[in-house]
C-alpha atoms as a PDB file:
ATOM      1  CA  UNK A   1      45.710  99.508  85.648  1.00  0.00           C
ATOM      2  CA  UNK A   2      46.619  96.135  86.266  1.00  0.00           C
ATOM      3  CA  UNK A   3      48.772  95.658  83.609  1.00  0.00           C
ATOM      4  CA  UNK A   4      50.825  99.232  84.632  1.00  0.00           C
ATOM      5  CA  UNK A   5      51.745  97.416  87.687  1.00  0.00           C
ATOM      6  CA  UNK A   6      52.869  94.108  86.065  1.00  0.00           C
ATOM      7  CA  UNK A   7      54.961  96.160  83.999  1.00  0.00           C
ATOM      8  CA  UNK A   8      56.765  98.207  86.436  1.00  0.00           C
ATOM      9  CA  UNK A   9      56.786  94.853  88.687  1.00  0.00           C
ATOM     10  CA  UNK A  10      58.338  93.192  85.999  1.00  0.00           C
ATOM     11  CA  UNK A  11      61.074  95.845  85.391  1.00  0.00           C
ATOM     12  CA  UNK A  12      61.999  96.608  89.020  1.00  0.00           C
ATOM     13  CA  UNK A  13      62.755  92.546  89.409  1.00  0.00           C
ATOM     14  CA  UNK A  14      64.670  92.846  85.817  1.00  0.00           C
ATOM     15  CA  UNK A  15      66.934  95.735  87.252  1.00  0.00           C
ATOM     16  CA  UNK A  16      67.246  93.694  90.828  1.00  0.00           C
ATOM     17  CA  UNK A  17      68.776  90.627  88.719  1.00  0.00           C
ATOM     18  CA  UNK A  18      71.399  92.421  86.436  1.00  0.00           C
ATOM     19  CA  UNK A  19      72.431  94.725  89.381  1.00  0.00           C
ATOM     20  CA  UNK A  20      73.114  91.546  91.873  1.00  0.00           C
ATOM     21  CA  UNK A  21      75.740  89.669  89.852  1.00  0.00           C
ATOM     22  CA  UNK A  22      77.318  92.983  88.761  1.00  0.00           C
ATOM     23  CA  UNK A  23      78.261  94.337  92.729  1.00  0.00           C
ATOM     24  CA  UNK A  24      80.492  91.429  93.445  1.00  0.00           C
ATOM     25  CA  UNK A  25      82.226  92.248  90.499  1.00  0.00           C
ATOM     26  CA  UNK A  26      82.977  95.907  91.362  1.00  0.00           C
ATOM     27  CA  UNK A  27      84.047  94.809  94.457  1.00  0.00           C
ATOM     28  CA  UNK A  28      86.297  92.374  93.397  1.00  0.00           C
ATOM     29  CA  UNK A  29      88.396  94.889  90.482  1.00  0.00           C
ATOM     30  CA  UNK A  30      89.788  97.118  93.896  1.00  0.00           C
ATOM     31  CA  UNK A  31      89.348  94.600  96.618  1.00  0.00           C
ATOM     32  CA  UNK A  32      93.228  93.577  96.296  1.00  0.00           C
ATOM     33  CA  UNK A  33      94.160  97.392  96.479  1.00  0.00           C
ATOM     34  CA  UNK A  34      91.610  97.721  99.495  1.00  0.00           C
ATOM     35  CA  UNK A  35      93.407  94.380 100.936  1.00  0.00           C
ATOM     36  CA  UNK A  36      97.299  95.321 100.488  1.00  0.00           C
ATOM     37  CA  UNK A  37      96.162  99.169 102.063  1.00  0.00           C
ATOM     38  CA  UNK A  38      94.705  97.286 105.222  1.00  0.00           C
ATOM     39  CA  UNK A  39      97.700  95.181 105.295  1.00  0.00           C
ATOM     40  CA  UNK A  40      99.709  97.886 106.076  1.00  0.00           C
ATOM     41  CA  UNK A  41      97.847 100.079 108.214  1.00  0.00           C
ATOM     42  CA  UNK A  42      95.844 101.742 106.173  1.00  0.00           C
ATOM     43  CA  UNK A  43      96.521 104.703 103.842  1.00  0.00           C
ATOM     44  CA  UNK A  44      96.127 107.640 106.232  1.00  0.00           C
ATOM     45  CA  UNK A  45      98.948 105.579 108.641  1.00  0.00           C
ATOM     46  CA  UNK A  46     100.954 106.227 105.030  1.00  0.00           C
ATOM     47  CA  UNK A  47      99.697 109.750 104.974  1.00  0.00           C
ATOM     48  CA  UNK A  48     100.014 111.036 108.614  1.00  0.00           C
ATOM     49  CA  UNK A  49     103.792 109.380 108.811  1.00  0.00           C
ATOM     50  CA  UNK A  50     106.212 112.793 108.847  1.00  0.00           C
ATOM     51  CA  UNK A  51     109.625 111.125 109.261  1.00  0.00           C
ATOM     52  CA  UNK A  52     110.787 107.796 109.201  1.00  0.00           C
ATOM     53  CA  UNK A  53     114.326 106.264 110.098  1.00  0.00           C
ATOM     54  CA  UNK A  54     115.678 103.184 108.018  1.00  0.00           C
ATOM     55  CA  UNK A  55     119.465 101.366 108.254  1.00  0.00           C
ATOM     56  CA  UNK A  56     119.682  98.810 105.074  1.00  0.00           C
ATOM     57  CA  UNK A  57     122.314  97.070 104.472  1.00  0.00           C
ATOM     58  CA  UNK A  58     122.369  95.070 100.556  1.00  0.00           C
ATOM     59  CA  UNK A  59     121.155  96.319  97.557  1.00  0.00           C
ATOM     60  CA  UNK A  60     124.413  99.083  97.339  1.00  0.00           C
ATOM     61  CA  UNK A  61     124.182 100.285  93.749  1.00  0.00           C
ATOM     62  CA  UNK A  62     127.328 102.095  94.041  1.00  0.00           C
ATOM     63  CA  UNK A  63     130.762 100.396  95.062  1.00  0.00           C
ATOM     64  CA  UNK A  64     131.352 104.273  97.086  1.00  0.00           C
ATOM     65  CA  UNK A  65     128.822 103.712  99.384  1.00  0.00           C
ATOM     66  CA  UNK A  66     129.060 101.153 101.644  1.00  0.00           C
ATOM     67  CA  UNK A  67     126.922  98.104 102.669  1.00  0.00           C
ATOM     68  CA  UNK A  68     125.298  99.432 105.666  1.00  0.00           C
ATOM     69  CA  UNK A  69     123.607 102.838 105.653  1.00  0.00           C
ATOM     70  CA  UNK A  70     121.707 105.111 107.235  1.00  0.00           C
ATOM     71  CA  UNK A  71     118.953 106.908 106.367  1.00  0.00           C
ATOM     72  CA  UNK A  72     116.694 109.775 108.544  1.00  0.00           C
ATOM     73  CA  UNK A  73     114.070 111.397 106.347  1.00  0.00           C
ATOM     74  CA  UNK A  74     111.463 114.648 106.268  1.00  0.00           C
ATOM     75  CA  UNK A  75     108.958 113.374 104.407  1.00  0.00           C
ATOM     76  CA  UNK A  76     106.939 116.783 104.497  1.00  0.00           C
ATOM     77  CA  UNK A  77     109.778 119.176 103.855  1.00  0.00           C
ATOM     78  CA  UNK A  78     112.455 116.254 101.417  1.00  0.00           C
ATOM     79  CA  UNK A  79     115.212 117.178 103.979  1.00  0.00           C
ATOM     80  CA  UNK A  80     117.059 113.745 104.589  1.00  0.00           C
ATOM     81  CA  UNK A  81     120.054 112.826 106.558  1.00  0.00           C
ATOM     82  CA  UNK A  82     122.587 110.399 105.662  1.00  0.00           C
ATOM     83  CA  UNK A  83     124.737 107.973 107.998  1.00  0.00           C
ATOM     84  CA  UNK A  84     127.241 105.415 106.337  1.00  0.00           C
ATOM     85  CA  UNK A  85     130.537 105.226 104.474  1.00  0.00           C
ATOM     86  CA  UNK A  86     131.589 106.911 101.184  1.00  0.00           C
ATOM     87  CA  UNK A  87     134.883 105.941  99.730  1.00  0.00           C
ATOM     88  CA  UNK A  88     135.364 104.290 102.360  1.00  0.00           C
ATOM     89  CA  UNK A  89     135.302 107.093 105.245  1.00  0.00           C
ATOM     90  CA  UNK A  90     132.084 107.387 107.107  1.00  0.00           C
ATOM     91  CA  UNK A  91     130.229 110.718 106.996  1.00  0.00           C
ATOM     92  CA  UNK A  92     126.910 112.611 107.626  1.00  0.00           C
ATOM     93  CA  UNK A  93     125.584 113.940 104.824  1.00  0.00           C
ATOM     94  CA  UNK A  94     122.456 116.575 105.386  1.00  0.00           C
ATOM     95  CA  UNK A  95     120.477 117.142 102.157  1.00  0.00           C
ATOM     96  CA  UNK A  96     117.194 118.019 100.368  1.00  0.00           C
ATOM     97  CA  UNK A  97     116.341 115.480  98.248  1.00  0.00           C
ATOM     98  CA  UNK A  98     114.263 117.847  96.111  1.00  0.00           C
ATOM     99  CA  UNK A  99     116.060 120.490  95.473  1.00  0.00           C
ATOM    100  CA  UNK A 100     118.865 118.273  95.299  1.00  0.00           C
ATOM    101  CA  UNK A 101     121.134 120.648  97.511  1.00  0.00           C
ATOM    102  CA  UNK A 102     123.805 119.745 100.139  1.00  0.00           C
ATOM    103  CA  UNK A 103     123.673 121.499 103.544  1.00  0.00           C
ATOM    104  CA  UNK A 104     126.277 119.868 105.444  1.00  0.00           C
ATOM    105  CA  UNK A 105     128.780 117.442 105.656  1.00  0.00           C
ATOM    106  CA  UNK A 106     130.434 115.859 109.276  1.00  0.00           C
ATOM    107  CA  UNK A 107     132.859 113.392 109.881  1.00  0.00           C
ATOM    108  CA  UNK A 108     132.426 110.811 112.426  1.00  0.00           C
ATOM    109  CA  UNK A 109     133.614 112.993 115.567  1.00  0.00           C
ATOM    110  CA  UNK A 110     131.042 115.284 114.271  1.00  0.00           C
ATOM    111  CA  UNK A 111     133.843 118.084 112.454  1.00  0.00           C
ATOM    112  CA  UNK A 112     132.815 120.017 109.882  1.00  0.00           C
ATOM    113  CA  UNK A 113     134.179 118.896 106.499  1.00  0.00           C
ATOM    114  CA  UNK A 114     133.951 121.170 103.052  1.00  0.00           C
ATOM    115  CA  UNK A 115     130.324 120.558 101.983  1.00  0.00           C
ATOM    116  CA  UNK A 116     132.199 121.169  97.790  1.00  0.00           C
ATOM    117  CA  UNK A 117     134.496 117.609  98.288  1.00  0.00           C
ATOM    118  CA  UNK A 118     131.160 116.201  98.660  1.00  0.00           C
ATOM    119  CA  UNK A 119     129.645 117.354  95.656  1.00  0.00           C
ATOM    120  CA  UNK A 120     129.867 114.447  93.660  1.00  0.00           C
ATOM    121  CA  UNK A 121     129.151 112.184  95.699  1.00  0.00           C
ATOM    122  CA  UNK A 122     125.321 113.451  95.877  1.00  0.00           C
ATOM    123  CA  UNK A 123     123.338 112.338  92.998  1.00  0.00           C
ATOM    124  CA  UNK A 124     124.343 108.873  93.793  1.00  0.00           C
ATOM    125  CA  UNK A 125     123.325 109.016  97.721  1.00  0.00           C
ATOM    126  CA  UNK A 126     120.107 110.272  96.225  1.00  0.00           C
ATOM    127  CA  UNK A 127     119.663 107.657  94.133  1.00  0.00           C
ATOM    128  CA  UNK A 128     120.611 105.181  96.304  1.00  0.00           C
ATOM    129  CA  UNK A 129     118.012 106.454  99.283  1.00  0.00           C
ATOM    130  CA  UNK A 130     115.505 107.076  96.806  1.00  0.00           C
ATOM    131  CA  UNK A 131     115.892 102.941  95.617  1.00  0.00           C
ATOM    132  CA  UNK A 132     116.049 101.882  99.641  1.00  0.00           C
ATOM    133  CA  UNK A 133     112.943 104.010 100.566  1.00  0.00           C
ATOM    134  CA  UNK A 134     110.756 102.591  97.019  1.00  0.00           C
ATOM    135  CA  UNK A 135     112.291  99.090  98.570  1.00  0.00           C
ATOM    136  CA  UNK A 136     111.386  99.225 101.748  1.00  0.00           C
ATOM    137  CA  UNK A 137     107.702 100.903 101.270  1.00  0.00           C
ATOM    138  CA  UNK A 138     106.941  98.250  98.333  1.00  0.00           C
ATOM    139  CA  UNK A 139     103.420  98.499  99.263  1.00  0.00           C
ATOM    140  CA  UNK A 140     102.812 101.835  98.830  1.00  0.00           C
ATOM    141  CA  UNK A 141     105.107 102.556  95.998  1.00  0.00           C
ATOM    142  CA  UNK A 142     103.023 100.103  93.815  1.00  0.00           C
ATOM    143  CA  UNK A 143      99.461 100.939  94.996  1.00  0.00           C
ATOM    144  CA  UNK A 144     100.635 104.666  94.212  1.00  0.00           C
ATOM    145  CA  UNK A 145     102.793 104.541  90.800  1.00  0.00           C
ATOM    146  CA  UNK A 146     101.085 101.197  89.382  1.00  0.00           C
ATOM    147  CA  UNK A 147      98.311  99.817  87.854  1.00  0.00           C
ATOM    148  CA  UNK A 148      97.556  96.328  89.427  1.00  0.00           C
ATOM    149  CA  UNK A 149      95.757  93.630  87.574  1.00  0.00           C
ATOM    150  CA  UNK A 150      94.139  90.532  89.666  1.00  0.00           C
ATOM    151  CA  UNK A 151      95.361  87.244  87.698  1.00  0.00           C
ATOM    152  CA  UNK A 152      93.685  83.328  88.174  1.00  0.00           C
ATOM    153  CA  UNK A 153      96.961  82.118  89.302  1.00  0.00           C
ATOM    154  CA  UNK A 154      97.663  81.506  93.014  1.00  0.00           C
ATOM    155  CA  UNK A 155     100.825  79.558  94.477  1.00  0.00           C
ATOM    156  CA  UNK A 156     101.413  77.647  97.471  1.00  0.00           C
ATOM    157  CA  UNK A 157     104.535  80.197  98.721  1.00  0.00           C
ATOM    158  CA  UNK A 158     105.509  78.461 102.725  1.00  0.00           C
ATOM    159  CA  UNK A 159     102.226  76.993 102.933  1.00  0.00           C
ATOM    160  CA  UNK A 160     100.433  80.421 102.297  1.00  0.00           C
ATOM    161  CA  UNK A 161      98.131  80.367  99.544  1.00  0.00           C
ATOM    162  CA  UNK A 162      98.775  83.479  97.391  1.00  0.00           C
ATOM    163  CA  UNK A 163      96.913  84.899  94.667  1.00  0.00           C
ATOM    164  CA  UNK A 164      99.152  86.510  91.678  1.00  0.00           C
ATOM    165  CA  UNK A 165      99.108  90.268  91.050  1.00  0.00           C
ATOM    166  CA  UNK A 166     100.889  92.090  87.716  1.00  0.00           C
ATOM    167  CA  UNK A 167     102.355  95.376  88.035  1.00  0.00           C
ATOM    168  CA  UNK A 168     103.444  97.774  85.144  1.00  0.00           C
ATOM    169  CA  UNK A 169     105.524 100.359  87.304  1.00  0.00           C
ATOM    170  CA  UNK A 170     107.929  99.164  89.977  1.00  0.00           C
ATOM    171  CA  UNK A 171     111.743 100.763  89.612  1.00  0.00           C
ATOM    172  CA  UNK A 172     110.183 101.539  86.103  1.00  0.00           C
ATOM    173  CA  UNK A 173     110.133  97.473  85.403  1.00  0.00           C
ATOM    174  CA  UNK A 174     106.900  95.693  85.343  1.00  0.00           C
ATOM    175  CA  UNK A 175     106.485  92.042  87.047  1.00  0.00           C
ATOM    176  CA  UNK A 176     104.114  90.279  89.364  1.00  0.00           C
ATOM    177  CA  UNK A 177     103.889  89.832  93.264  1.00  0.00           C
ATOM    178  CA  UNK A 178     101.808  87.002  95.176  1.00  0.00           C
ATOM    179  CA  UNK A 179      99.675  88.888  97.853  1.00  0.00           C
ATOM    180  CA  UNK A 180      97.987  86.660 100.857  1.00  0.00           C
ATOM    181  CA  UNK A 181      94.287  87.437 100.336  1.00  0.00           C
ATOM    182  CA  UNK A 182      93.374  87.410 104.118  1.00  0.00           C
ATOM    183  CA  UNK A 183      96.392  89.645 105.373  1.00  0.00           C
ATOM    184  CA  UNK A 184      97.054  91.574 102.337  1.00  0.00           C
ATOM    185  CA  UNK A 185     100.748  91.523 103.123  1.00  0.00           C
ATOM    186  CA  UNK A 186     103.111  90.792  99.822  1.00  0.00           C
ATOM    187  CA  UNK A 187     105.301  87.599 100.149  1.00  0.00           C
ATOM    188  CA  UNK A 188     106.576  87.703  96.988  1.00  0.00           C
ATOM    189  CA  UNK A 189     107.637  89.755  94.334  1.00  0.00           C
ATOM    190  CA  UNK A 190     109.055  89.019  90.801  1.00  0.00           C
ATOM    191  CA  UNK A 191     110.881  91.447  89.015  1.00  0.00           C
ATOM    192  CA  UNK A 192     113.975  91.710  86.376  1.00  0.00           C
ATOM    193  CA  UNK A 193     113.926  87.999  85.866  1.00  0.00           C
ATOM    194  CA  UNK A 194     114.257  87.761  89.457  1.00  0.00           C
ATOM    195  CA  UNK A 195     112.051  86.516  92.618  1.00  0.00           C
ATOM    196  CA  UNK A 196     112.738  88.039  96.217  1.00  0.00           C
ATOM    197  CA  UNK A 197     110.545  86.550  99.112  1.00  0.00           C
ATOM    198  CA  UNK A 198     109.247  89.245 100.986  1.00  0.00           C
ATOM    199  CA  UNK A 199     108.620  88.864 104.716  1.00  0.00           C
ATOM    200  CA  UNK A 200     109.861  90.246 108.124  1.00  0.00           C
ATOM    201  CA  UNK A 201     106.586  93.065 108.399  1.00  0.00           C
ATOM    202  CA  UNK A 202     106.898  94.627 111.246  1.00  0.00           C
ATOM    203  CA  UNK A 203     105.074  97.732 112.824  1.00  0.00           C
ATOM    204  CA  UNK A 204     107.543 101.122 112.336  1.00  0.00           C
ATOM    205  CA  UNK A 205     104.750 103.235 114.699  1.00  0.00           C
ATOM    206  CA  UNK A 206     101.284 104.092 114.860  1.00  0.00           C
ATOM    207  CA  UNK A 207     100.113 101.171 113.175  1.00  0.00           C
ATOM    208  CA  UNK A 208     102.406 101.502 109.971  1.00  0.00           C
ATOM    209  CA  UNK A 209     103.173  97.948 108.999  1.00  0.00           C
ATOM    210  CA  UNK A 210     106.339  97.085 106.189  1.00  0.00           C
ATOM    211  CA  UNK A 211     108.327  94.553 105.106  1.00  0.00           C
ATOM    212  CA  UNK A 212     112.032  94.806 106.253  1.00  0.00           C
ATOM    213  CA  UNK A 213     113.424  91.451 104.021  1.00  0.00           C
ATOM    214  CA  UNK A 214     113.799  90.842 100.803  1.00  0.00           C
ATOM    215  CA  UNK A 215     115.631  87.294 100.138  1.00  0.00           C
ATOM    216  CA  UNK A 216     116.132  86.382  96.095  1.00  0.00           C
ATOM    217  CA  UNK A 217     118.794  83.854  95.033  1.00  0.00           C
ATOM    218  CA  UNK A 218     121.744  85.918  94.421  1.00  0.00           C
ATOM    219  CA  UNK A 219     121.067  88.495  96.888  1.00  0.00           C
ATOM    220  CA  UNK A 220     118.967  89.864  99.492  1.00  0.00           C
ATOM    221  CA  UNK A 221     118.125  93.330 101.178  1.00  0.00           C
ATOM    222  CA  UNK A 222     117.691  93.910 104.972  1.00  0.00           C
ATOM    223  CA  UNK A 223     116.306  96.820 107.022  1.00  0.00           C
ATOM    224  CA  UNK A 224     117.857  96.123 110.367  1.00  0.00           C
ATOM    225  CA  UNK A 225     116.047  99.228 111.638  1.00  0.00           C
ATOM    226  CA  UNK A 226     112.962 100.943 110.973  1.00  0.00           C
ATOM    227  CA  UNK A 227     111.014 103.721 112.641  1.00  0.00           C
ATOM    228  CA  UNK A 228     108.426 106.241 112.100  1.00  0.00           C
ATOM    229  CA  UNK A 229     108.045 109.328 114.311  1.00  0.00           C
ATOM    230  CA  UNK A 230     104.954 112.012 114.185  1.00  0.00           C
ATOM    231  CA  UNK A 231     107.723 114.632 115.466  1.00  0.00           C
ATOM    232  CA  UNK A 232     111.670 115.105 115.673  1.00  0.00           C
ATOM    233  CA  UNK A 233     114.559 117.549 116.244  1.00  0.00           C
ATOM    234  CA  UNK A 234     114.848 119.109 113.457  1.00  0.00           C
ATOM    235  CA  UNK A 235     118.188 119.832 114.302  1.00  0.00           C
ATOM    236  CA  UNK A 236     119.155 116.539 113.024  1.00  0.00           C
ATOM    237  CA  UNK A 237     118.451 118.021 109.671  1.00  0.00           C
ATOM    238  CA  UNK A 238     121.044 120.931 110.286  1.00  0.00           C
ATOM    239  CA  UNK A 239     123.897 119.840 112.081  1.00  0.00           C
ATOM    240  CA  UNK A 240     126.012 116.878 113.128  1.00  0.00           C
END
C-alpha cells in the first residue's frame, strides 16, 4: 500500500515539473499578439467600430488622384465615400467597395455630374482607399492577414527598447516591425527594403487607438484626421 502511494506521489510531482516550465512558454508564442491587440484597444474596439473617417495625404499611388484625400467608410455594409481631386478637379465619389459599383458622383458645389465619366477612374480610388485604410489600421491588418514570429533581436528605436517581430503578409510583402513590449504599440516597420517610423497613435473613439504617421527616408504618410463613429447619416452614402 505504501509503495501505491509513492508511486502516484512520485508521478503527480513528475507531471507538476514538466507542466511548470512548459506554461511560460505557451504564454509567450501569443503574448505579442495579446500585447499589440491591447495596444490598440482591444479587438472588440476593432469589431464594434461601424464607420470610420480618415484624410491622408502621401502615399498617392496614382498621379490622378491627388495628395490629400478623403475618405468616409461603412465598414458593415462596404459603402465608402470619397473627398479629393481626380485629374485635377475635386469630386465626391459614393461607392461600394465590394461590389465595386459607383452610385454617385458631385462636384464641389455639390451638382450632379454623369456617374459613366467616372468610370475609370474607380478601380484606382479603390485601390488607393483600400492601401490608406491597410496603412492606417497596420495593427489590425497584420494580426488578421499574418502570421507573426517573436525574434531575439530588440533595438534601441528613440530610447524605446523594442523587440523585433517578422511578418509574412503585409501589402502581400513580408518584413519585420519593432513592437514596445509594455505598450504594444508598433514604432517601426520594415518593409520593401524600406523602414517607416511609426508613431502619432492617437484615440479615433471609444477607445480605438492607431497610428496616424508613417516617416521613412524618401517619404512619409500622414492621417491629418481620423474618426470613428458607432452611428452616421447614411445619407452621406447617397448624396452630395
Amino acid at each position: 500500500m505504501k509503495n501505491k502511494k509513492n508511486i502516484v506521489y512520485y508521478i503527480y510531482m513528475f507531471l507538476i515539473i514538466v507542466t511548470i516550465p512548459l506554461q511560460p512558454i505557451f504564454a509567450q508564442s501569443s503574448s505579442i499578439s495579446d500585447k499589440i491587440w491591447t495596444g490598440i484597444g482591444g479587438k472588440s474596439k476593432w469589431d464594434n467600430t461601424n464607420y470610420m473617417m480618415f484624410t491622408v495625404s502621401g502615399n498617392s499611388k496614382f498621379s490622378s488622384i491627388s495628395s490629400e484625400r478623403k475618405f468616409l467608410l461603412d465598414k458593415k455594409t462596404g459603402d465608402v465615400r470619397f473627398e479629393g481631386g481626380i485629374n485635377n478637379e475635386s469630386v465626391v465619389l459614393l461607392f461600394n467597395v465590394r461590389t465595386q459599383k459607383l452610385t454617385g458622383v458631385f462636384n464641389e458645389n455639390g451638382s450632379a455630374l454623369p456617374v459613366q465619366d467616372y468610370r475609370d477612374d474607380l478601380s484606382n480610388i479603390i485601390e488607393q482607399y483600400n492601401l490608406d485604410l491597410k496603412v492606417l489600421s497596420l495593427p489590425v491588418t497584420l494580426l488578421s492577414n499574418s502570421t507573426l514570429s517573436d525574434q531575439t533581436e530588440s533595438k534601441i528605436i528613440n530610447a524605446e527598447r523594442l523587440k523585433k517581430i517578422t511578418f509574412n503578409n503585409f501589402l502581400g510583402k513580408s518584413g519585420s516591425i519593432y513592437v514596445n513590449e509594455e505598450t504594444g504599440l508598433i514604432k517601426r516597420i520594415d518593409v520593401d527594403s524600406k523602414s517607416y517610423i511609426v508613431n502619432g497613435y492617437k484615440d479615433i473613439g471609444s477607445g480605438l487607438v492607431l497610428p496616424t504617421s508613417f516617416k521613412g527616408s524618401s517619404d512619409s504618410i500622414s492621417y491629418q484626421k481620423v474618426a470613428s463613429f458607432t452611428d452616421m447619416e447614411k445619407q452621406k452614402f447617397k448624396t452630395f
